[in-house]
Protein backbone atom coordinates (compact mmCIF):
# COMPACT_ATOMS: atom_id res chain seq x y z
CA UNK A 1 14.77 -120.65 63.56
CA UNK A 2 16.05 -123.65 62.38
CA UNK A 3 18.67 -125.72 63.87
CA UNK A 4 20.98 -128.30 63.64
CA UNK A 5 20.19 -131.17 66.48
CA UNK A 6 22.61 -133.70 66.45
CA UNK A 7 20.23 -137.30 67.40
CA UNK A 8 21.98 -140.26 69.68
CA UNK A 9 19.88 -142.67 71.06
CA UNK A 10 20.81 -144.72 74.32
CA UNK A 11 19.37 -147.91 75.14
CA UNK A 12 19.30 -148.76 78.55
CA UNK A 13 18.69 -152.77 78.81
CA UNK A 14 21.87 -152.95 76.41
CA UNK A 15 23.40 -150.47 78.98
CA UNK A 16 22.70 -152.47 82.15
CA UNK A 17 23.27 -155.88 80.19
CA UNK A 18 26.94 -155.09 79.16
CA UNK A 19 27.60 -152.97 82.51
CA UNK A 20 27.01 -156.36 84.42
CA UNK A 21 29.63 -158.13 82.50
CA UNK A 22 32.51 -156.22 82.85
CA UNK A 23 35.52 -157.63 82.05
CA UNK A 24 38.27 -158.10 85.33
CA UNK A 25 41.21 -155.94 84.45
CA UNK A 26 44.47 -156.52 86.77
CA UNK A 27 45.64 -152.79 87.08
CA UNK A 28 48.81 -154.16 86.47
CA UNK A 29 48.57 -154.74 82.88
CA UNK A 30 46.30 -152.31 82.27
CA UNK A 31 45.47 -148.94 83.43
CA UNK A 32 41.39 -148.31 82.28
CA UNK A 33 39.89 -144.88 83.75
CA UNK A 34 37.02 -144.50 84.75
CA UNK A 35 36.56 -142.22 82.02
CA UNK A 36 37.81 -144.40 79.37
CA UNK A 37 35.65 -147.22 80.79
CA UNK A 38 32.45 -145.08 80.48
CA UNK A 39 33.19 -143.29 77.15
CA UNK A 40 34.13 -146.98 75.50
CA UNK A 41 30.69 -147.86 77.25
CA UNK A 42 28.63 -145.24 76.08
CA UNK A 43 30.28 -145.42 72.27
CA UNK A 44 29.56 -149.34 72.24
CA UNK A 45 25.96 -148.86 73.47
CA UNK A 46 24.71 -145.92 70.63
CA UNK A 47 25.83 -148.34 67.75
CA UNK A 48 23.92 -151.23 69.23
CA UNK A 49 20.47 -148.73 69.80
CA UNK A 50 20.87 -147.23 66.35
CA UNK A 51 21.60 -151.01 64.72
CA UNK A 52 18.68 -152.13 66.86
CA UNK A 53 16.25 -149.42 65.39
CA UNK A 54 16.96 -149.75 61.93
CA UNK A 55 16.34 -153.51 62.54
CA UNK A 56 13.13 -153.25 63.97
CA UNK A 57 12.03 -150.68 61.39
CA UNK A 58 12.67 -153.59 58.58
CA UNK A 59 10.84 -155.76 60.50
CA UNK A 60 8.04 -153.62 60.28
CA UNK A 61 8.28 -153.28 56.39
CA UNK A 62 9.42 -156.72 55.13
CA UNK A 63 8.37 -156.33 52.08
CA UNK A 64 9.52 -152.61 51.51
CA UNK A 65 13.45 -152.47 49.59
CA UNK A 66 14.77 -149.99 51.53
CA UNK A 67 18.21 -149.86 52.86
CA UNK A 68 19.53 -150.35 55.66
CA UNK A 69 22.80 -148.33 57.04
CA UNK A 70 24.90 -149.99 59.68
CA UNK A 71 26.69 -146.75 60.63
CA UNK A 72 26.50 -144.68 63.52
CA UNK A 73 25.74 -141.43 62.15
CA UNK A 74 25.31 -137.88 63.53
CA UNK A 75 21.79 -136.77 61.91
CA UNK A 76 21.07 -133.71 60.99
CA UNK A 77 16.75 -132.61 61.05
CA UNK A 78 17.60 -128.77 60.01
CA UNK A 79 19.87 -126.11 60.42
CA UNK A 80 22.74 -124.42 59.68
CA UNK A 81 26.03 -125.52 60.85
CA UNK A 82 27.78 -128.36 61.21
CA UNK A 83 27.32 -131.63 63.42
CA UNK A 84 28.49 -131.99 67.37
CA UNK A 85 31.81 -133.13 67.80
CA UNK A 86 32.74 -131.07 70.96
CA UNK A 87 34.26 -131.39 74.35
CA UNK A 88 31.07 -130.59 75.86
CA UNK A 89 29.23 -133.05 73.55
CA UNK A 90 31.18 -135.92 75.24
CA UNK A 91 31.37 -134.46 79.00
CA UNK A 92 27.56 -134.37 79.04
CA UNK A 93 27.52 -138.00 77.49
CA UNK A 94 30.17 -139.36 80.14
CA UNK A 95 27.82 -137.41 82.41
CA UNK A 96 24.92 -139.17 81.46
CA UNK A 97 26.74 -142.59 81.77
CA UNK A 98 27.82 -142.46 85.22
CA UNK A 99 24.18 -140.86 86.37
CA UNK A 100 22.98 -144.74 85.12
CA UNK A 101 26.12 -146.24 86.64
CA UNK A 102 25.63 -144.24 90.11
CA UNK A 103 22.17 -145.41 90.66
CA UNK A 104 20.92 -141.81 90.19
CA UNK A 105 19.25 -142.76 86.64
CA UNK A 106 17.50 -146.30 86.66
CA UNK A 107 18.56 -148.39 83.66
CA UNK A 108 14.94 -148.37 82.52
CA UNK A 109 14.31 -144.89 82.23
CA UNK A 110 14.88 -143.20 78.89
CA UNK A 111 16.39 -139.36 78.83
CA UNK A 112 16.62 -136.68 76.17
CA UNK A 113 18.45 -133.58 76.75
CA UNK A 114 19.36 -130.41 74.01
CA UNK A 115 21.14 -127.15 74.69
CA UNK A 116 20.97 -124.75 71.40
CA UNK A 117 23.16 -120.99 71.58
CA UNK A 118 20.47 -118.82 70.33
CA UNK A 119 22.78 -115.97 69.75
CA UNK A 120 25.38 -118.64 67.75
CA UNK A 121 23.07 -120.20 66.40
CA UNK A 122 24.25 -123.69 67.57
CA UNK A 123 23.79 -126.93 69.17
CA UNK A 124 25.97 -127.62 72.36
CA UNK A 125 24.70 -130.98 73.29
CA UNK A 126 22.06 -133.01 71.81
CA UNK A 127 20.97 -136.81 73.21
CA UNK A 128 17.97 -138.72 72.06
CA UNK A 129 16.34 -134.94 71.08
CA UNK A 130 13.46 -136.74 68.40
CA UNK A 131 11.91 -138.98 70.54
CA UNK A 132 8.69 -138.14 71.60
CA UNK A 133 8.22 -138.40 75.53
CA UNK A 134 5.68 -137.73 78.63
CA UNK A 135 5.20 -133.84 78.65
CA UNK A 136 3.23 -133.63 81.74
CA UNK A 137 2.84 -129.60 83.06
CA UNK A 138 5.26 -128.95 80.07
CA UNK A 139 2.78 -128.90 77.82
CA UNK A 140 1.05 -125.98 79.56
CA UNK A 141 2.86 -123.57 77.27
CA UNK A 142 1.88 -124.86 74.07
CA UNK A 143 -1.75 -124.56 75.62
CA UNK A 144 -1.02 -120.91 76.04
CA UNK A 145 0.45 -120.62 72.09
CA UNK A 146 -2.98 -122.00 70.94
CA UNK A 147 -4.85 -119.60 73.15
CA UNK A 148 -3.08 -116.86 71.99
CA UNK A 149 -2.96 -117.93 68.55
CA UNK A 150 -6.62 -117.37 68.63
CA UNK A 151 -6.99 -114.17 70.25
CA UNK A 152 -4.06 -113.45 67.19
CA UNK A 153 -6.82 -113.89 64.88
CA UNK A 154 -10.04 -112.21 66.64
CA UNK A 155 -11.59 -115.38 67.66
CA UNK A 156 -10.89 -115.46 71.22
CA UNK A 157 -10.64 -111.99 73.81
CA UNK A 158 -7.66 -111.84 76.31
CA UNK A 159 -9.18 -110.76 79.60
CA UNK A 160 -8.05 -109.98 83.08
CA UNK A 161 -8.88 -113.02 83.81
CA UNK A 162 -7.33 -115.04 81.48
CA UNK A 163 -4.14 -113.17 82.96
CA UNK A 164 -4.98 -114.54 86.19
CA UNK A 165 -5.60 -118.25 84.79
CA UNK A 166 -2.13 -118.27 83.10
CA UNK A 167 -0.44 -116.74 85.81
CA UNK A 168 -1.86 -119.70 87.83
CA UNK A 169 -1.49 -121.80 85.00
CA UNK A 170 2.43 -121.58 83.82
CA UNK A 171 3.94 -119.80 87.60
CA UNK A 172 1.74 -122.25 89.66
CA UNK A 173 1.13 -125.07 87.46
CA UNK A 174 -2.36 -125.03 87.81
CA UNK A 175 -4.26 -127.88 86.14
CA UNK A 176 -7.45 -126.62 85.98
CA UNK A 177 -6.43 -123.62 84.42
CA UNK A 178 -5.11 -125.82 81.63
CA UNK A 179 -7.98 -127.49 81.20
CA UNK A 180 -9.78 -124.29 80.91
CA UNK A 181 -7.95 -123.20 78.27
CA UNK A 182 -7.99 -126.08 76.36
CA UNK A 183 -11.14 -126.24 76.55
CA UNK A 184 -12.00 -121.99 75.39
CA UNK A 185 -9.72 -123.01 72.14
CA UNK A 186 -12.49 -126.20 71.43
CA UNK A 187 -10.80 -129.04 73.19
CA UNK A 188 -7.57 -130.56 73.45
CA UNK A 189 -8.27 -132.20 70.14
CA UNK A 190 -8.26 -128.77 68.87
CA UNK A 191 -5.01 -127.66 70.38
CA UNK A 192 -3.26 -130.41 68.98
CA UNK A 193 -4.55 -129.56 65.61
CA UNK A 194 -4.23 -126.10 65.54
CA UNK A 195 -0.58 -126.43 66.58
CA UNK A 196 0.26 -128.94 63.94
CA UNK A 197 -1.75 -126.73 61.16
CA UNK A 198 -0.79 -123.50 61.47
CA UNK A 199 3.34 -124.31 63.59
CA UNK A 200 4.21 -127.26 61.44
CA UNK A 201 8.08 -126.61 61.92
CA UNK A 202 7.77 -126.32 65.80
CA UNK A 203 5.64 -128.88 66.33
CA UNK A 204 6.93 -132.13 64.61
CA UNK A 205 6.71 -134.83 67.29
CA UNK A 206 4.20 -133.37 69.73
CA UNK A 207 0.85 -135.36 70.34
CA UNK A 208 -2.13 -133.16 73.12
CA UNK A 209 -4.33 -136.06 73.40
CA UNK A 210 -5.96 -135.54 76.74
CA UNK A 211 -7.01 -133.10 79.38
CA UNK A 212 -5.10 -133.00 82.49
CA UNK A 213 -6.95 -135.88 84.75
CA UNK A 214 -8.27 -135.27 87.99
CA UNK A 215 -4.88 -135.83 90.64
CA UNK A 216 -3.04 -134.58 88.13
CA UNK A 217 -2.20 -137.93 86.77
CA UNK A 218 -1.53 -137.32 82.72
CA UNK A 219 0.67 -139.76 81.25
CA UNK A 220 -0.42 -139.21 77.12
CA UNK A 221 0.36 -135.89 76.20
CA UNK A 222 3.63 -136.25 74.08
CA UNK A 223 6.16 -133.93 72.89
CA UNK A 224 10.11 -133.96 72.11
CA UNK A 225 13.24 -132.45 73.43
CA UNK A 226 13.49 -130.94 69.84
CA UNK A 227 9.98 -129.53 69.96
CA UNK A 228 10.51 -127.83 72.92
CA UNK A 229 13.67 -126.39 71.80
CA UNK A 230 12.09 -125.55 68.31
CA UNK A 231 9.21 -123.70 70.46
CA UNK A 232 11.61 -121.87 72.83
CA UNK A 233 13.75 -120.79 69.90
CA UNK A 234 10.34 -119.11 68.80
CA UNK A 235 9.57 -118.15 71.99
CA UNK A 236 12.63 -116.10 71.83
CA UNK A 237 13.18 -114.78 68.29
CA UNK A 238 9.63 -113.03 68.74
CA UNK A 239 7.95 -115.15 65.64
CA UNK A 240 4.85 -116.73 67.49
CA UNK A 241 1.91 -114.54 68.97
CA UNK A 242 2.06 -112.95 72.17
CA UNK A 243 5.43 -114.28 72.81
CA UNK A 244 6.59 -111.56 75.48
CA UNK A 245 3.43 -112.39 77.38
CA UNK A 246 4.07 -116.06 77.25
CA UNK A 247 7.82 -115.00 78.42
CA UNK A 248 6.79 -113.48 81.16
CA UNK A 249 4.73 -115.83 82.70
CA UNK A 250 7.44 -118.15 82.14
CA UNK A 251 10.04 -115.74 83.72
CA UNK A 252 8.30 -116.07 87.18
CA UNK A 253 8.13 -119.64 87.92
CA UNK A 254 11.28 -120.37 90.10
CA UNK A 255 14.62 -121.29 88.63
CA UNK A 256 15.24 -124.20 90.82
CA UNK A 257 16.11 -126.77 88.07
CA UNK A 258 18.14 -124.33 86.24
CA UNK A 259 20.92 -125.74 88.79
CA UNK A 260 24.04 -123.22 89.89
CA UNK A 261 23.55 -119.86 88.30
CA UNK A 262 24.42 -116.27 88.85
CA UNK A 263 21.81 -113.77 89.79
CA UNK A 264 22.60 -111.95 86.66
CA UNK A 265 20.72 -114.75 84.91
CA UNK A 266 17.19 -114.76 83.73
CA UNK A 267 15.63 -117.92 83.54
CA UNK A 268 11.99 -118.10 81.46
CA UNK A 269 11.07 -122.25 82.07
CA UNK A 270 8.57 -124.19 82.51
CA UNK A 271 9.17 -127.82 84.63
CA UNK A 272 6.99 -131.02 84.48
CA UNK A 273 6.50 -133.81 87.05
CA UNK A 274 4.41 -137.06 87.68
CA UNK A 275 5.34 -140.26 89.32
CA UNK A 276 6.40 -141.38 85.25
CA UNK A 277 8.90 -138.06 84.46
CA UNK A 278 10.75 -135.58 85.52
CA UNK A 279 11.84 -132.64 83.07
CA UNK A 280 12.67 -128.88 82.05
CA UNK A 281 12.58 -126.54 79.49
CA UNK A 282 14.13 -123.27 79.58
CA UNK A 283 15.79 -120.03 77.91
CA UNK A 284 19.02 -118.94 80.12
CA UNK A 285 19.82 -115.07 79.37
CA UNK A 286 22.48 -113.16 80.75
CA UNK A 287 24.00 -109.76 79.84
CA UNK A 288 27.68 -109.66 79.92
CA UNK A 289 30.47 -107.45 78.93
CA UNK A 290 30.75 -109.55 75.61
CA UNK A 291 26.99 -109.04 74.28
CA UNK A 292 24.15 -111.32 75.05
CA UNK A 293 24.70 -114.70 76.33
CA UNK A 294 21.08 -116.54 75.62
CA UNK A 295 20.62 -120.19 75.07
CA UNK A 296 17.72 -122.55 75.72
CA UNK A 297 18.39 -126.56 77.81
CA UNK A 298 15.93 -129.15 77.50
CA UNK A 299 16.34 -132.30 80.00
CA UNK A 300 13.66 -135.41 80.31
CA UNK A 301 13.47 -138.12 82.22
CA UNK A 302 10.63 -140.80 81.69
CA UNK A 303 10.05 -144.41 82.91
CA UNK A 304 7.05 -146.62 82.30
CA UNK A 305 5.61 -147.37 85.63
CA UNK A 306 4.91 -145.20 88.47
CA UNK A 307 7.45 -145.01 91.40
CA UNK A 308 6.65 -145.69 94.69
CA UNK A 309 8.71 -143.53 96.40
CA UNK A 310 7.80 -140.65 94.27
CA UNK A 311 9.33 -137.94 96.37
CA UNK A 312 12.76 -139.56 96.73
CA UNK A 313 12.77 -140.24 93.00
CA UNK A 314 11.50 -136.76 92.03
CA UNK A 315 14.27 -135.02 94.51
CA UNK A 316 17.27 -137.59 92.88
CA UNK A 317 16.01 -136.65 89.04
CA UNK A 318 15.52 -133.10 89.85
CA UNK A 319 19.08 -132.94 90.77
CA UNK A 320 20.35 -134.82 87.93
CA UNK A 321 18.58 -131.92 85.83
CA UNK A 322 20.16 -129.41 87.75
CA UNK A 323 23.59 -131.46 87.73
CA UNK A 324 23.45 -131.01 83.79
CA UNK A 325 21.97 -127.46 83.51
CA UNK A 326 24.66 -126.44 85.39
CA UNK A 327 27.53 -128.39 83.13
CA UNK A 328 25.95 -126.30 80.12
CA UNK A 329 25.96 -122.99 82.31
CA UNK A 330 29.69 -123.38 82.69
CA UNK A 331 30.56 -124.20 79.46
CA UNK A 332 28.27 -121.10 78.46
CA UNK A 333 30.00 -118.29 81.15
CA UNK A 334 33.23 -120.12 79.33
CA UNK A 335 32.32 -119.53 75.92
CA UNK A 336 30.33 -115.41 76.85
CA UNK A 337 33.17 -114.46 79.32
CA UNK A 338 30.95 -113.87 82.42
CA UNK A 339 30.88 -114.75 86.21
């Protein structure tokens, strides 16, 4: 289950600070793409974030001796292969780039986004993946693992009913029925500990520190792009309770932020949305003449402040996730040999 995730870390004032002095280039002298322009950009903009963090972490321990390493480095939190360097890699970060330049990502907003080849075993594209970030209904499944982890162990029953409730819960993104469940495995308290206790490698970043408020309105409830990916690797390989059931109420919500994808395609996800983020998790499985094609994609996109116009902003964002599933999708019919 473990995995390598390759961690790059974007900040976005430095993004919008340097794109608004762009130097003027007379096309005579010197032909700059658009691509170049972007990639040199993007490149310039990770070594400032990284040498910004490890700044800021000093600052916090003046008095400690560590060191501190000025190099841009590709880090490694587990696994078993080596680090990104791939075409993909820096597509999806040029990608990325030009969603900020195009007005389609605002330069405050903060993304993370990880694609992982379950049947490989590897990571296709990995941005920002530790951070911890709004969950909102994407926590919903982790609800369901700590319900199920107690049924697992004889302490809880799993009734009709509770079929119903996480039908409505995970297909219809039912708050209430979240709340419910928190609240049969002792609290949301509870489900935060009992995740971190007994799924310590799936769970490193994750932080269930409220019920879902009335409107729907949850803004505290944490988790990362590698937590989710860590989970859904679980989710497929069979190793957590009840996993088929949890699956398979996955496997009916509707694809739509999946982006362009064959019917031949099975899609188990579960999206998020409040007027703060905008995200997706998901396992993509398709059968081709090659073997099994499966791989999980993991996009976020948070802000601080609530939007005004939320549905404009959620339609724009939702298409930026699709815009970037679907990059991964081709790569991965590519890579299988399908479609």
């Amino acid at each position: 289950m473990e995995q390598i995730i390759t961690k790059k870390h974007i900040d976005r004032k430095d993004l919008k600070e340097k794109s608004s002095h762009k130097p003027r280039i007379e096309e005579k002298k010197l032909k700059l793409t658009r691509r170049d322009f972007l990639k040199g950009i993007f490149a310039t903009t990770l070594g400032f974030a990284f040498l910004e963090k490890k700044i800021n972490d000093f600052q916090l321990k003046p008095n400690s001796s560590q060191d501190i390493d000025l190099r841009v480095t590709e880090t490694s939190i587990s696994g078993e292969k080596g680090y990104i360097n791939s075409e993909l890699q820096s597509n999806f970060e040029l990608f990325i780039a030009d969603m900020y330049f195009s007005g389609k990502l605002d330069f405050e907003e903060r993304t993370a986004w990880l694609a992982y080849d379950l049947v490989r075993k590897e990571t296709l594209i990995a941005i920002d993946p530790d951070s911890p970030m709004q969950s909102a209904s994407m926590i919903k499944p982790f609800v369901a693992l700590a319900f199920f982890h107690k049924v697992s162990k004889g302490e809880l029953e799993y009734t009709e009913q509770d079929k119903r409730y996480l039908r409505l819960m995970i297909q219809h993104s039912w708050n209430t029925a979240t709340n419910k469940f928190m609240q049969k495995v002792g609290g949301f308290n509870k489900v935060n500990e009992l995740l971190h206790d007994n799924y310590p490698d799936i769970f490193q970043y994750t932080e269930i520190v409220e019920y879902i408020p009335e409107g729907g309105l949850t803004y505290k409830n944490r988790a990362s792009a590698s937590d989710y990916n860590r989970f859904l690797t679980a989710l497929w390989n069979g190793t957590i309770p009840y996993a088929d059931e949890i699956k398979y109420f996955m496997g009916l919500a509707s694809p739509d932020r999946s982006g362009d994808i064959l019917p031949i395609t099975n899609v188990f996800h579960k999206s998020g949305t409040t007027a703060r983020m905008c995200g997706d998790m998901a396992i993509l499985e398709t059968k081709t003449e090659n073997g099994l094609c499966a791989y999980t994609f993991i996009g976020i996109i948070e802000r601080d402040e609530s939007v005004q116009a939320y549905m404009k902003w959620k339609r724009i964002r939702v298409g930026v996730i699709r815009d970037a599933s679907t990059m991964v999708y081709n790569a991965m019919k590519e890579r299988y040999g399908f479609g």
